[in-house]
C-alpha atoms as a PDB file:
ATOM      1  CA  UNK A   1       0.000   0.000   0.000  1.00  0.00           C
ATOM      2  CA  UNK A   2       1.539   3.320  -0.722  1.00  0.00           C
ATOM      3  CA  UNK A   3       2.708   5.357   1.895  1.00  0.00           C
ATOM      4  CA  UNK A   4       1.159   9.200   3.223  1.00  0.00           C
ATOM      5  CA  UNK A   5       2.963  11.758   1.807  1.00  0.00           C
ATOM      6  CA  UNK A   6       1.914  15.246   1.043  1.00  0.00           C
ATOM      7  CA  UNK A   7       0.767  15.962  -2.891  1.00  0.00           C
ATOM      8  CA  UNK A   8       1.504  18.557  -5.068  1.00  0.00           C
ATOM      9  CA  UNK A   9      -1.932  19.623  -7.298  1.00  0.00           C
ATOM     10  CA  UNK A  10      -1.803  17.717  -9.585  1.00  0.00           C
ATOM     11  CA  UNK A  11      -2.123  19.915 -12.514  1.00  0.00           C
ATOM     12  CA  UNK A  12       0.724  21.847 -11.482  1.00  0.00           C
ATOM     13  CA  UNK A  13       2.470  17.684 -11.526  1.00  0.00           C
ATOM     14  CA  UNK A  14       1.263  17.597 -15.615  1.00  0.00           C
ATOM     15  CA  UNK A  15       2.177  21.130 -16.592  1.00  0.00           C
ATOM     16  CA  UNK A  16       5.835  20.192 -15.156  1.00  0.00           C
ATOM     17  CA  UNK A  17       5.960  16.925 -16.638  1.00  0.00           C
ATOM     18  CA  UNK A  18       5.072  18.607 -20.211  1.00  0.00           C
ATOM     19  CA  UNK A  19       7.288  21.111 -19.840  1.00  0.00           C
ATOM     20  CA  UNK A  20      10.028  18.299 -19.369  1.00  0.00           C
ATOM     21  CA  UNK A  21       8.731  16.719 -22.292  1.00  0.00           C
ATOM     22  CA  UNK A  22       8.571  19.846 -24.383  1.00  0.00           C
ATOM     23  CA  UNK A  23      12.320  20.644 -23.409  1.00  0.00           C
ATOM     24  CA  UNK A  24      13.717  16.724 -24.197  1.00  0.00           C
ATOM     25  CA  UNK A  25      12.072  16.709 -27.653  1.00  0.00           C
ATOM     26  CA  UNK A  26      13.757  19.702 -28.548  1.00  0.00           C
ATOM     27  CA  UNK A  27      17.170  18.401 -27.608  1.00  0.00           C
ATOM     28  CA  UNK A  28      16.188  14.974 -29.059  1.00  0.00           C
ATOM     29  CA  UNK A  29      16.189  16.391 -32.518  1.00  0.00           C
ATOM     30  CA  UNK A  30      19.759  17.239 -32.728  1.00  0.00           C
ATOM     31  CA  UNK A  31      20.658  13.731 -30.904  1.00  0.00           C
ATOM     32  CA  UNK A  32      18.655  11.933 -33.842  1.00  0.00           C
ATOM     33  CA  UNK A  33      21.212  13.774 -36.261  1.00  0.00           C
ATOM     34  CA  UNK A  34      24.469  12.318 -34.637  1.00  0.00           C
ATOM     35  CA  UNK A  35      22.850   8.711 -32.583  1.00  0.00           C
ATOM     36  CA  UNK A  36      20.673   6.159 -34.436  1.00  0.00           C
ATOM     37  CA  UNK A  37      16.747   5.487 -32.603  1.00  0.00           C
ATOM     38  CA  UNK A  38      17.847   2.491 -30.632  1.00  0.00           C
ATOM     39  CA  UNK A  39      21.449   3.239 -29.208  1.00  0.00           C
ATOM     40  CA  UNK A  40      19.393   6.759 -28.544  1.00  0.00           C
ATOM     41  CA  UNK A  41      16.745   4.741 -26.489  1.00  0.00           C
ATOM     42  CA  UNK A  42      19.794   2.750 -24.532  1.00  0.00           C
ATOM     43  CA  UNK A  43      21.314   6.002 -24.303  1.00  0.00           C
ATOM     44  CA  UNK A  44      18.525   7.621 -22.393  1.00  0.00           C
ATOM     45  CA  UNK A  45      17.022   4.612 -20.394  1.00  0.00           C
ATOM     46  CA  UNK A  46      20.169   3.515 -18.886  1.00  0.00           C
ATOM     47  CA  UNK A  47      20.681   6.723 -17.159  1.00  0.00           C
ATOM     48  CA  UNK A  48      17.093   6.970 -15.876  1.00  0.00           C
ATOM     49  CA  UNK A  49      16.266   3.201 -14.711  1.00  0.00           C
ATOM     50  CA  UNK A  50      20.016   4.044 -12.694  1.00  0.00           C
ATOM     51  CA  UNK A  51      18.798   7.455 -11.084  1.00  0.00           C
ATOM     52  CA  UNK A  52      15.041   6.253 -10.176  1.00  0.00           C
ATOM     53  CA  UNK A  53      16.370   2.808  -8.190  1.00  0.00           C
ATOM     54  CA  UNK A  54      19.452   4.867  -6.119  1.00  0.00           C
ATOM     55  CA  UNK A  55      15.669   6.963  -5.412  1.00  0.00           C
ATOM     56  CA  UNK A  56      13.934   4.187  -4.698  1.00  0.00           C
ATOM     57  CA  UNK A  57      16.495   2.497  -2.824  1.00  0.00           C
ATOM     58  CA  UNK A  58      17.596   5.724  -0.527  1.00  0.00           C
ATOM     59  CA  UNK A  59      14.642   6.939   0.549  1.00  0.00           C
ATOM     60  CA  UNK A  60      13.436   2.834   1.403  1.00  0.00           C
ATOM     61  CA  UNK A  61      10.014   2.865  -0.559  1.00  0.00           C
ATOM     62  CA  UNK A  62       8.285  -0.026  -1.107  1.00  0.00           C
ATOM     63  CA  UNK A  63       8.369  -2.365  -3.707  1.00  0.00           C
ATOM     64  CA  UNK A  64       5.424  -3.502  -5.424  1.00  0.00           C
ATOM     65  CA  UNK A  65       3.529  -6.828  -4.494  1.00  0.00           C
ATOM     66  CA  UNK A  66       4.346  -9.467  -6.716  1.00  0.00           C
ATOM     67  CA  UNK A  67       1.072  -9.491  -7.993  1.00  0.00           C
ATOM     68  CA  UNK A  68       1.826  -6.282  -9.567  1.00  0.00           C
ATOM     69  CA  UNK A  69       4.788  -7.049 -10.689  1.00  0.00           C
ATOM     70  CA  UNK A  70       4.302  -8.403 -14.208  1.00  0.00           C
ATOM     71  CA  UNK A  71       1.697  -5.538 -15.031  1.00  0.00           C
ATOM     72  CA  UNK A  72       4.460  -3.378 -14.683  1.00  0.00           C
ATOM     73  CA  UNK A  73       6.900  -4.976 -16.435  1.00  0.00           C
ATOM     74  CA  UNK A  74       4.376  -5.567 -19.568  1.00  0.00           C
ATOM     75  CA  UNK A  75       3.555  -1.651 -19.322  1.00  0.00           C
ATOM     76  CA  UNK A  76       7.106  -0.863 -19.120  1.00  0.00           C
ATOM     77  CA  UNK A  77       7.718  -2.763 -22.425  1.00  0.00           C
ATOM     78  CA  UNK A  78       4.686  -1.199 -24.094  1.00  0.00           C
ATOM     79  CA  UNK A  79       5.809   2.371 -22.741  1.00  0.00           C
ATOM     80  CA  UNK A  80       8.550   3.523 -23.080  1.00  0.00           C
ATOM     81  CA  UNK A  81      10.372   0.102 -24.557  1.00  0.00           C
ATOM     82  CA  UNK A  82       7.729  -0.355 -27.892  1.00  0.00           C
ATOM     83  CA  UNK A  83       6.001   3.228 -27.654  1.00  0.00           C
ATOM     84  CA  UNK A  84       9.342   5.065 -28.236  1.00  0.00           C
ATOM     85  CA  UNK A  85      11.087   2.405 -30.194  1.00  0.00           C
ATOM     86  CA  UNK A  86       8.170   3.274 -32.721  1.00  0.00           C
ATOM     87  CA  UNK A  87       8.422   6.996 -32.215  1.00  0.00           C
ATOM     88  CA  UNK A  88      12.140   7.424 -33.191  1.00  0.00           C
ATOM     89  CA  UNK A  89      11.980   4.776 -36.020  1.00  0.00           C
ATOM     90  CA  UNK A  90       9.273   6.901 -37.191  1.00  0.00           C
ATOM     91  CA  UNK A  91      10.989  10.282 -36.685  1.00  0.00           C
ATOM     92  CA  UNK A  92      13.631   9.502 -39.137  1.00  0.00           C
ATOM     93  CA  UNK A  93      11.462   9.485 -41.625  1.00  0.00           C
ATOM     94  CA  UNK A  94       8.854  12.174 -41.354  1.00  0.00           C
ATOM     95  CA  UNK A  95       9.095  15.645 -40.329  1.00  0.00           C
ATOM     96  CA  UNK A  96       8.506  16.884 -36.825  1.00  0.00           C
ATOM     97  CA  UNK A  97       5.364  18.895 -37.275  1.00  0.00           C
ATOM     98  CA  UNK A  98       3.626  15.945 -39.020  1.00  0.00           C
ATOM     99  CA  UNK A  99       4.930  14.241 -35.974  1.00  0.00           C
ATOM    100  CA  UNK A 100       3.639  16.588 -33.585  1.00  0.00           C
ATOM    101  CA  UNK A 101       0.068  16.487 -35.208  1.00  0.00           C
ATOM    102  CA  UNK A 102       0.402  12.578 -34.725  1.00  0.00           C
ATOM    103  CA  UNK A 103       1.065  12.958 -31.327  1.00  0.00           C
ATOM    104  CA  UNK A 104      -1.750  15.363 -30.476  1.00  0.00           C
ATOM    105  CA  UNK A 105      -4.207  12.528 -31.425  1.00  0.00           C
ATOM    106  CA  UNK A 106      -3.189  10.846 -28.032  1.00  0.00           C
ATOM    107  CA  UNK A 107      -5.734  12.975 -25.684  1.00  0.00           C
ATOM    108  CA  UNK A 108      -8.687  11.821 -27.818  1.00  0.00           C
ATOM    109  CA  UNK A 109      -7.395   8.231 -28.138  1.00  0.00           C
ATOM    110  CA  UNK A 110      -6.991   8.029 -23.884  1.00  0.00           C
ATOM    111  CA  UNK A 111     -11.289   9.462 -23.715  1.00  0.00           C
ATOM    112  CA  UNK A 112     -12.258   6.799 -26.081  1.00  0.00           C
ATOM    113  CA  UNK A 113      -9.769   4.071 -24.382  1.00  0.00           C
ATOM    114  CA  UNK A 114     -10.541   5.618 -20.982  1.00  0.00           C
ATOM    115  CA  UNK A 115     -14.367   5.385 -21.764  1.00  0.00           C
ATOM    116  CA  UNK A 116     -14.493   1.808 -23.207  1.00  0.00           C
ATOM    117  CA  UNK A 117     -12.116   0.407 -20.757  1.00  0.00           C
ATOM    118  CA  UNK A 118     -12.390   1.388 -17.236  1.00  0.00           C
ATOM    119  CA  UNK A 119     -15.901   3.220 -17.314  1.00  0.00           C
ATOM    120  CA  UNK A 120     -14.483   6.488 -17.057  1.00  0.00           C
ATOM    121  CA  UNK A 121     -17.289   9.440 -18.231  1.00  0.00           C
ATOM    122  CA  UNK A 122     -16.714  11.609 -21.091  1.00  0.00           C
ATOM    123  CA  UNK A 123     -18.670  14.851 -20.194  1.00  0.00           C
ATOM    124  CA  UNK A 124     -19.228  17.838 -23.370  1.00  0.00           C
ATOM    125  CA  UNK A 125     -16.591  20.195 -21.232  1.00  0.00           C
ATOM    126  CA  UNK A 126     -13.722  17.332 -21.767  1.00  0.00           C
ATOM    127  CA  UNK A 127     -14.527  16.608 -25.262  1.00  0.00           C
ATOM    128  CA  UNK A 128     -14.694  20.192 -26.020  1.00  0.00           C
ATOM    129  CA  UNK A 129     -11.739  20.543 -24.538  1.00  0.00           C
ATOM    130  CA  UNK A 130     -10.098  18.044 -26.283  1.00  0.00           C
ATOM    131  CA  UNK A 131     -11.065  19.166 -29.501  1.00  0.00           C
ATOM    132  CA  UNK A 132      -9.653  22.978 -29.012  1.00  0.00           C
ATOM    133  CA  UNK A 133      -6.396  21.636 -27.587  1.00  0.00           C
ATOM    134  CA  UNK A 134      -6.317  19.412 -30.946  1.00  0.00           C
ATOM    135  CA  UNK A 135      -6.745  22.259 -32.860  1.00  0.00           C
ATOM    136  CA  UNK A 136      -4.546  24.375 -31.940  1.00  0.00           C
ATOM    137  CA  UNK A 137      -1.795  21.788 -32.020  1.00  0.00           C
ATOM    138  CA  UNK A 138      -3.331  21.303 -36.117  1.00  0.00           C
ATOM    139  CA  UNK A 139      -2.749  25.053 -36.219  1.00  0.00           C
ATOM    140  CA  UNK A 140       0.860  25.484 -34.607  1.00  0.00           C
ATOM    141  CA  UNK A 141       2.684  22.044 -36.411  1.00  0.00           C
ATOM    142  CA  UNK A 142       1.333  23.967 -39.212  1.00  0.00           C
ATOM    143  CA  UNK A 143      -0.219  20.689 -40.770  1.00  0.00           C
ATOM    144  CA  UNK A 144      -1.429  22.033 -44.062  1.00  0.00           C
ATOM    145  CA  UNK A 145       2.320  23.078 -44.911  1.00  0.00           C
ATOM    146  CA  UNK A 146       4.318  20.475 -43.351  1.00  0.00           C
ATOM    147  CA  UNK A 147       2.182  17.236 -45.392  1.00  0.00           C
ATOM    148  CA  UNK A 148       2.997  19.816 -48.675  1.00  0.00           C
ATOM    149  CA  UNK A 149       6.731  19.367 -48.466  1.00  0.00           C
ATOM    150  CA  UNK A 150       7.189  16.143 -47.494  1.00  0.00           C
ATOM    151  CA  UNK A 151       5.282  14.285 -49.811  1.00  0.00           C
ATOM    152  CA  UNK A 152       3.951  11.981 -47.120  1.00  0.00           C
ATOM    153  CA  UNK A 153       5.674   8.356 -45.983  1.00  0.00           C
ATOM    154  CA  UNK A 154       3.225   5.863 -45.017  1.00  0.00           C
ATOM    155  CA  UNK A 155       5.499   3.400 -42.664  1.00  0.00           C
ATOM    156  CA  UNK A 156       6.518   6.201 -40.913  1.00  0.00           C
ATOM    157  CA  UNK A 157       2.847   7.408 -40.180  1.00  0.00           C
ATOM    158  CA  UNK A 158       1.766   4.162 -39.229  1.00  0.00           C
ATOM    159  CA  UNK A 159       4.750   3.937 -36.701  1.00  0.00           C
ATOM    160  CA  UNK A 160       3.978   7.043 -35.482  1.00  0.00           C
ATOM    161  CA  UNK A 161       0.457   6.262 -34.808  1.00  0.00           C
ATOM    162  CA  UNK A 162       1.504   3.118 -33.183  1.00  0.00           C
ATOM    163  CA  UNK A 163       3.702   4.815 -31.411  1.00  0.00           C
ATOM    164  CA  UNK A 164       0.665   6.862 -29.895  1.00  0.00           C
ATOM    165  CA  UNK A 165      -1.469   4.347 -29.541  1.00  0.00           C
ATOM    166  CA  UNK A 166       0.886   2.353 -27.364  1.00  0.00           C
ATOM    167  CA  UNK A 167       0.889   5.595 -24.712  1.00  0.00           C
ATOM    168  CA  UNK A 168      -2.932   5.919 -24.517  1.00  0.00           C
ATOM    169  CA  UNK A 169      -3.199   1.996 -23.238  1.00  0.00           C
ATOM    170  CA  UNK A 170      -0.212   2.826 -21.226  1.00  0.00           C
ATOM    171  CA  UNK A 171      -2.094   5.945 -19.795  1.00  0.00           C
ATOM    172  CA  UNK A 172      -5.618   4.421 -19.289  1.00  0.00           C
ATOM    173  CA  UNK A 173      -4.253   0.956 -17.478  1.00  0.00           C
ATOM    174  CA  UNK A 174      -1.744   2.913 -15.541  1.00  0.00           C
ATOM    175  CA  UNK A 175      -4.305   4.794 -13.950  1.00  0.00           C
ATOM    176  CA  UNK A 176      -5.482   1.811 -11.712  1.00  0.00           C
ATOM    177  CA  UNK A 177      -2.060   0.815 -11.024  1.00  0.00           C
ATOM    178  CA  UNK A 178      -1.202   4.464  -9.691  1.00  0.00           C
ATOM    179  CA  UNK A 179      -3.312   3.753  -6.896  1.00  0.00           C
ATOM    180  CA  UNK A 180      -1.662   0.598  -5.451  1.00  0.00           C
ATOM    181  CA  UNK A 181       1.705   1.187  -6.115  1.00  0.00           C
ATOM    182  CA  UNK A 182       4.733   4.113  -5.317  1.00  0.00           C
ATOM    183  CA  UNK A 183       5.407   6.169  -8.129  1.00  0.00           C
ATOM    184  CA  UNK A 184       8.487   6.387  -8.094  1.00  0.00           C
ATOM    185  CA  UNK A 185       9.124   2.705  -7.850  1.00  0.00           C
ATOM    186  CA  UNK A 186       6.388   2.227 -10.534  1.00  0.00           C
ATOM    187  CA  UNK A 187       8.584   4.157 -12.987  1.00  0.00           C
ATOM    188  CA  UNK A 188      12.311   2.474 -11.771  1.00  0.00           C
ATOM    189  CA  UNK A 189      10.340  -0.804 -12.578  1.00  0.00           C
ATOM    190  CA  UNK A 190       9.095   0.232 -16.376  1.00  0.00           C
ATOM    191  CA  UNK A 191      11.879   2.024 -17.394  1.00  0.00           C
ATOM    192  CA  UNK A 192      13.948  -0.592 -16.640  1.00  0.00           C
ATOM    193  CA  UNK A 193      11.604  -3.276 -18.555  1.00  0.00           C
ATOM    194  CA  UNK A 194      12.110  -0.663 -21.658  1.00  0.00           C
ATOM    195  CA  UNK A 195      15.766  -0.713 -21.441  1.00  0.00           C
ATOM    196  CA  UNK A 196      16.108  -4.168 -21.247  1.00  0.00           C
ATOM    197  CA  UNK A 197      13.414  -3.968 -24.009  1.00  0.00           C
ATOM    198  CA  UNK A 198      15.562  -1.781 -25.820  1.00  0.00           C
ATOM    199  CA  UNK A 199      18.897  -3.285 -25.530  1.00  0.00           C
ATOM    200  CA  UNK A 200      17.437  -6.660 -26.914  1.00  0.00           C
ATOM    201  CA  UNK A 201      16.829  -4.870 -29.969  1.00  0.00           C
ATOM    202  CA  UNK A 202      20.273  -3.450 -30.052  1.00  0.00           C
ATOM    203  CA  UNK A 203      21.858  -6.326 -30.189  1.00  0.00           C
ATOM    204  CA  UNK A 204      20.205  -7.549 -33.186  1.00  0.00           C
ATOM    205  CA  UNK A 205      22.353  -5.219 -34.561  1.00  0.00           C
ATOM    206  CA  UNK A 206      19.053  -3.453 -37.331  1.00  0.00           C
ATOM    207  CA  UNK A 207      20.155  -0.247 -39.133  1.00  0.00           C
ATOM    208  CA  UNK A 208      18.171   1.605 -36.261  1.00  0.00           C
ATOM    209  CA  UNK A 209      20.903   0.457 -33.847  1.00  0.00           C
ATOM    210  CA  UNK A 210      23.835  -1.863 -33.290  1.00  0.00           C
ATOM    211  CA  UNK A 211      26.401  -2.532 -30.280  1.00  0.00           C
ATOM    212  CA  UNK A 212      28.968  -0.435 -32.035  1.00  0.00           C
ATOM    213  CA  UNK A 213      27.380   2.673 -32.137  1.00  0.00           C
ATOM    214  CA  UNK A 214      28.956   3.483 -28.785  1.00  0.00           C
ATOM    215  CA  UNK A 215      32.289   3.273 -30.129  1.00  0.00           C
ATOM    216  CA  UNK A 216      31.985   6.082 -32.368  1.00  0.00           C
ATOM    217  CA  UNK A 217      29.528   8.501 -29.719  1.00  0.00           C
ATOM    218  CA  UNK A 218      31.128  11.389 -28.191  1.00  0.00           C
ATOM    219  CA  UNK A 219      31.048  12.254 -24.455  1.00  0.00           C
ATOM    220  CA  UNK A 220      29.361  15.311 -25.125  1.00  0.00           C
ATOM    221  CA  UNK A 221      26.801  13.570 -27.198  1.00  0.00           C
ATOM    222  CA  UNK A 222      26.819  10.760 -24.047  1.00  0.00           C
ATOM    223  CA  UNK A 223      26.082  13.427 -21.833  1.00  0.00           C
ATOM    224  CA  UNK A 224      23.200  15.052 -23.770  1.00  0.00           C
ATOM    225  CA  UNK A 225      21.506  11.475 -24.406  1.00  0.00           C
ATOM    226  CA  UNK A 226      21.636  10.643 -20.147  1.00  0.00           C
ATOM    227  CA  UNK A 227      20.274  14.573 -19.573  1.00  0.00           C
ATOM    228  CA  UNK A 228      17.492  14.050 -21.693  1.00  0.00           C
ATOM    229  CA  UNK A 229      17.022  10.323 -20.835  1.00  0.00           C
ATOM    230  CA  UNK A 230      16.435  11.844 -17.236  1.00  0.00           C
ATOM    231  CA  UNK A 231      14.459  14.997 -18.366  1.00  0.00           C
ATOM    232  CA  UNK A 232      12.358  12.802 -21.015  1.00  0.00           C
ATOM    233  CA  UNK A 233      12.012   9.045 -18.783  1.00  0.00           C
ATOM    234  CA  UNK A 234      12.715   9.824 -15.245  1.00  0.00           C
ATOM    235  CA  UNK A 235      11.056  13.523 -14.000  1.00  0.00           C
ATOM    236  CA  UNK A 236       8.374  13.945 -16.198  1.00  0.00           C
ATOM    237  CA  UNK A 237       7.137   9.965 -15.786  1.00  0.00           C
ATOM    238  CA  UNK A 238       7.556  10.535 -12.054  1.00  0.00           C
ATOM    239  CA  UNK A 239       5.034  13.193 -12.104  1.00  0.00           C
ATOM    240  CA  UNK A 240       2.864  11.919 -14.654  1.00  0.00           C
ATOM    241  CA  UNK A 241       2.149   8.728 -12.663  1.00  0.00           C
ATOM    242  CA  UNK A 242       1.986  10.804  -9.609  1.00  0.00           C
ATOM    243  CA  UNK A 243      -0.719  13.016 -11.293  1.00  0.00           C
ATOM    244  CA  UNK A 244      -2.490  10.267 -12.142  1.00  0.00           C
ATOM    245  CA  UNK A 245      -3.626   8.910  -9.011  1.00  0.00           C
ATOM    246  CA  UNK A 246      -5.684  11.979  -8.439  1.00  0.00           C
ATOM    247  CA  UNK A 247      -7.401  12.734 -11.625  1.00  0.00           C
ATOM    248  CA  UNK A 248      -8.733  10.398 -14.901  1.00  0.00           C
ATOM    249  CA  UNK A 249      -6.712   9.213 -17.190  1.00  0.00           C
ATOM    250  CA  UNK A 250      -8.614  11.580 -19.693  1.00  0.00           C
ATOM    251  CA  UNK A 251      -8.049  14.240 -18.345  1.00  0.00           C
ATOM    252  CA  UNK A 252      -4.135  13.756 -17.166  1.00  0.00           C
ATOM    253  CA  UNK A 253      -4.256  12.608 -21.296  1.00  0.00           C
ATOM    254  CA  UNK A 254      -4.870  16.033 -22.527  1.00  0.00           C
ATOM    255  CA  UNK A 255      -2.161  18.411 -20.868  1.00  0.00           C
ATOM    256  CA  UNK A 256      -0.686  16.355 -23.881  1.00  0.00           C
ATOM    257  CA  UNK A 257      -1.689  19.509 -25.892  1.00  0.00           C
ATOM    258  CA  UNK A 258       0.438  21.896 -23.818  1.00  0.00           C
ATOM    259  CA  UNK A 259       3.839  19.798 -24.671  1.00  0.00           C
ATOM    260  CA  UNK A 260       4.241  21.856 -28.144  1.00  0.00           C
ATOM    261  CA  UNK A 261       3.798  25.277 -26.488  1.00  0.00           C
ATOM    262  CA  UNK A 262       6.943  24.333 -23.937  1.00  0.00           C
ATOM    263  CA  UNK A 263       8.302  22.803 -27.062  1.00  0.00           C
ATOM    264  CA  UNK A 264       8.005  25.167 -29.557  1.00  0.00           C
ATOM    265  CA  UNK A 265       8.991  28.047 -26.987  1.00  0.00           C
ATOM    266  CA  UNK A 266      12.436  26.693 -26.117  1.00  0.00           C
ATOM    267  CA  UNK A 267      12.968  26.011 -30.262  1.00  0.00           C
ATOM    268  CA  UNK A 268      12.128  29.622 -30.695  1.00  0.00           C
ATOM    269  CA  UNK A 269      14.925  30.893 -27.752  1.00  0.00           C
ATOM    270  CA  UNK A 270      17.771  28.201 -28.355  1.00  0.00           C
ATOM    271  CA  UNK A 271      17.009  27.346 -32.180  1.00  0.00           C
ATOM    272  CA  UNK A 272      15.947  30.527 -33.480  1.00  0.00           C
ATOM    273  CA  UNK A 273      13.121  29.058 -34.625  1.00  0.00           C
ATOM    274  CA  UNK A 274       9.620  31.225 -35.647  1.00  0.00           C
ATOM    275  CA  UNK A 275       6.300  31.042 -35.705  1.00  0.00           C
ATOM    276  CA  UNK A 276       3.647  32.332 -38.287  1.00  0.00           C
ATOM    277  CA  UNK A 277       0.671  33.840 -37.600  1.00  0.00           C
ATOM    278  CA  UNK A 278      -1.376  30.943 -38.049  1.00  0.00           C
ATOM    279  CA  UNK A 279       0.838  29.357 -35.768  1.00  0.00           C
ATOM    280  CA  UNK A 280       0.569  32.105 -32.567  1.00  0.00           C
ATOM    281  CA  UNK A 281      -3.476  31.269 -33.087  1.00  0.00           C
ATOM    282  CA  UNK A 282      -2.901  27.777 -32.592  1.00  0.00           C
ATOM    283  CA  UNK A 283      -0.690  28.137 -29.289  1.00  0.00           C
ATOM    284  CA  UNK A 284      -3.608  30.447 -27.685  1.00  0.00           C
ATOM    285  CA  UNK A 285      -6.073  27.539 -28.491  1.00  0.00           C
ATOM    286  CA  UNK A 286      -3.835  25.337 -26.750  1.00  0.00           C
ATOM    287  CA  UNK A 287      -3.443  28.080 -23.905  1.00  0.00           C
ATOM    288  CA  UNK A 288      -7.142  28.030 -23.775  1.00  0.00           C
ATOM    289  CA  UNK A 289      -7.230  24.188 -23.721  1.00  0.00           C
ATOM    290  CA  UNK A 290      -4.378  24.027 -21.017  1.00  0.00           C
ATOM    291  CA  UNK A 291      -6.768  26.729 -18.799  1.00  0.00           C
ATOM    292  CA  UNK A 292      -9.868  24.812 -19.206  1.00  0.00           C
ATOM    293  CA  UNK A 293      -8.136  21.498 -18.136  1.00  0.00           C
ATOM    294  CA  UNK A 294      -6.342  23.127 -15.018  1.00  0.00           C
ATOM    295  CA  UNK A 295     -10.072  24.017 -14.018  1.00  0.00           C
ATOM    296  CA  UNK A 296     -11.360  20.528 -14.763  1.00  0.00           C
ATOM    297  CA  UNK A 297      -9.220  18.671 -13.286  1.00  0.00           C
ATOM    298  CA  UNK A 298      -9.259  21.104  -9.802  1.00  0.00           C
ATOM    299  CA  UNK A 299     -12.775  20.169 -10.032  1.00  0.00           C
ATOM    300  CA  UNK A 300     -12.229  16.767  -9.898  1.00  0.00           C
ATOM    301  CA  UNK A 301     -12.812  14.503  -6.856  1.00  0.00           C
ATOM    302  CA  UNK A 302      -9.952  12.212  -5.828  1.00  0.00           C
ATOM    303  CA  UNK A 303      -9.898   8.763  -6.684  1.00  0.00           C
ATOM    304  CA  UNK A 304      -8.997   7.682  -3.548  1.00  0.00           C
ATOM    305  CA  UNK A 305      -8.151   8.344  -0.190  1.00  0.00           C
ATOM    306  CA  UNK A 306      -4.601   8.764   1.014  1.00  0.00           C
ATOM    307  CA  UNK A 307      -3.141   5.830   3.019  1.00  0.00           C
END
């Protein structure tokens, strides 16, 4: 049973843990230039599953039953070890504001998961919600332009998509498990499932990753991989998992939305990157989305009572 311990509100949890997102995308960009998808993965995972068990193992927190255990380790393969082994694949191949549109399909895939699965209500504010935070995200990847010049790739669509659909399970059948187990320790136990995950691929030695990759990796690049392996995995899991023992898995689902604002923000100051018109409209919709959800989810009763 997991321990007393005071909580943070948990939208302020989700804003953080998109903002950590946001930030390790950016930063994954240039890694995907220099480090192929799967030594990237190792890269990032090793460093995280490390830092979360000296966590779990300092501060003495629990581990989870053995009934548990398996669940875990079958969510840890499906996210991060599948879900992200299909996003990078994918990412070589398609450009990052198709890929951001893909990945703003995840909020509406958790309500209809949520809903069928676990009986969790859809009410009109969610959906509504939903739909504004989608559109915006349409507005700022800039959609219309982005499937113009890149003449569209299938495979990598469909492992993008994949790739998305592998976090909304994750999302909706974590949200029971958040209740029973630490976590922290619920987190040190997937991410290491996806790194072991991970480094089985690796040594199949695939064009998207072999054993000798880390021959030729520099130890700056080394060092960016384990900062955003920690940013990406390790923080912004943490909270998410933390968040979602308070609030439904639909609505923890849609901060998703708010990760291309932090995203797009910190491309802008460190990449010079800038935004068109068109663009600005779409990151107030998304504003307006992230508002709506901070009030929803305030509004929500807890799931269950602190033990």
């Amino acid at each position: 049973m997991v321990r007393s311990s005071p909580r943070l509100p948990p939208a302020l949890l989700l804003i953080t843990a998109c903002a950590f997102w946001g930030a390790a995308t950016v930063l994954n960009k240039a890694l995907l230039a220099s480090i192929s998808p799967i030594t990237l993965l190792v890269l990032q995972l090793a460093p995280s599953a490390i830092a979360l068990w000296i966590i779990v193992t300092a501060t003495k927190r629990p581990l989870p039953p053995r009934s548990l255990m398996l669940p875990l380790i079958l969510l840890g393969v499906l996210n991060p070890g599948i879900s992200y082994t299909l996003s990078l694949m994918g990412l070589m191949n398609i450009s990052a504001s198709v890929a951001t549109m893909l990945w703003a399909a995840e909020p509406l895939m958790i309500l209809g998961l949520a809903a069928l699965l676990i009986g969790e209500a859809i009410t009109w504010r969610l959906l509504l919600t939903m739909l504004i935070g989608a559109f915006g995200v349409a507005l700022v990847a800039n959609i219309g332009g982005a499937l113009d010049g890149m003449g569209g790739d299938p495979i990598a669509t469909l492992l993008l998509l994949g790739a998305v659909l592998c976090c909304a399970f994750y999302t909706v059948f974590s949200r029971k498990l958040s209740e029973m187990v630490d976590p922290i320790t619920t987190v040190a136990v997937q991410q290491s499932a996806g790194l072991a995950w991970a480094l089985a691929l690796l040594s199949t030695g695939t064009r998207f990753g072999t054993p000798t990759d880390f021959l030729v990796i520099s130890p700056d690049l080394f060092a960016a991989a384990a900062l955003s392996g920690l940013l990406y995995y390790a923080a912004a899991y943490c909270l998410y998992i933390a968040a979602l023992r308070d609030v439904p898995a639909a609505i923890a689902g849609g901060y998703f939305n708010v990760i291309p604002i932090f995203g797009i923000g910190l491309a802008y100051l460190f990449l010079g990157e800038r935004l068109t018109l068109i663009q600005w409209l779409g990151a107030a919709a998304v504003l307006v989305s992230g508002y709506m959800l901070v009030r929803l989810t305030s509004r929500a009763e807890p799931v269950h009572s602190a033990t």
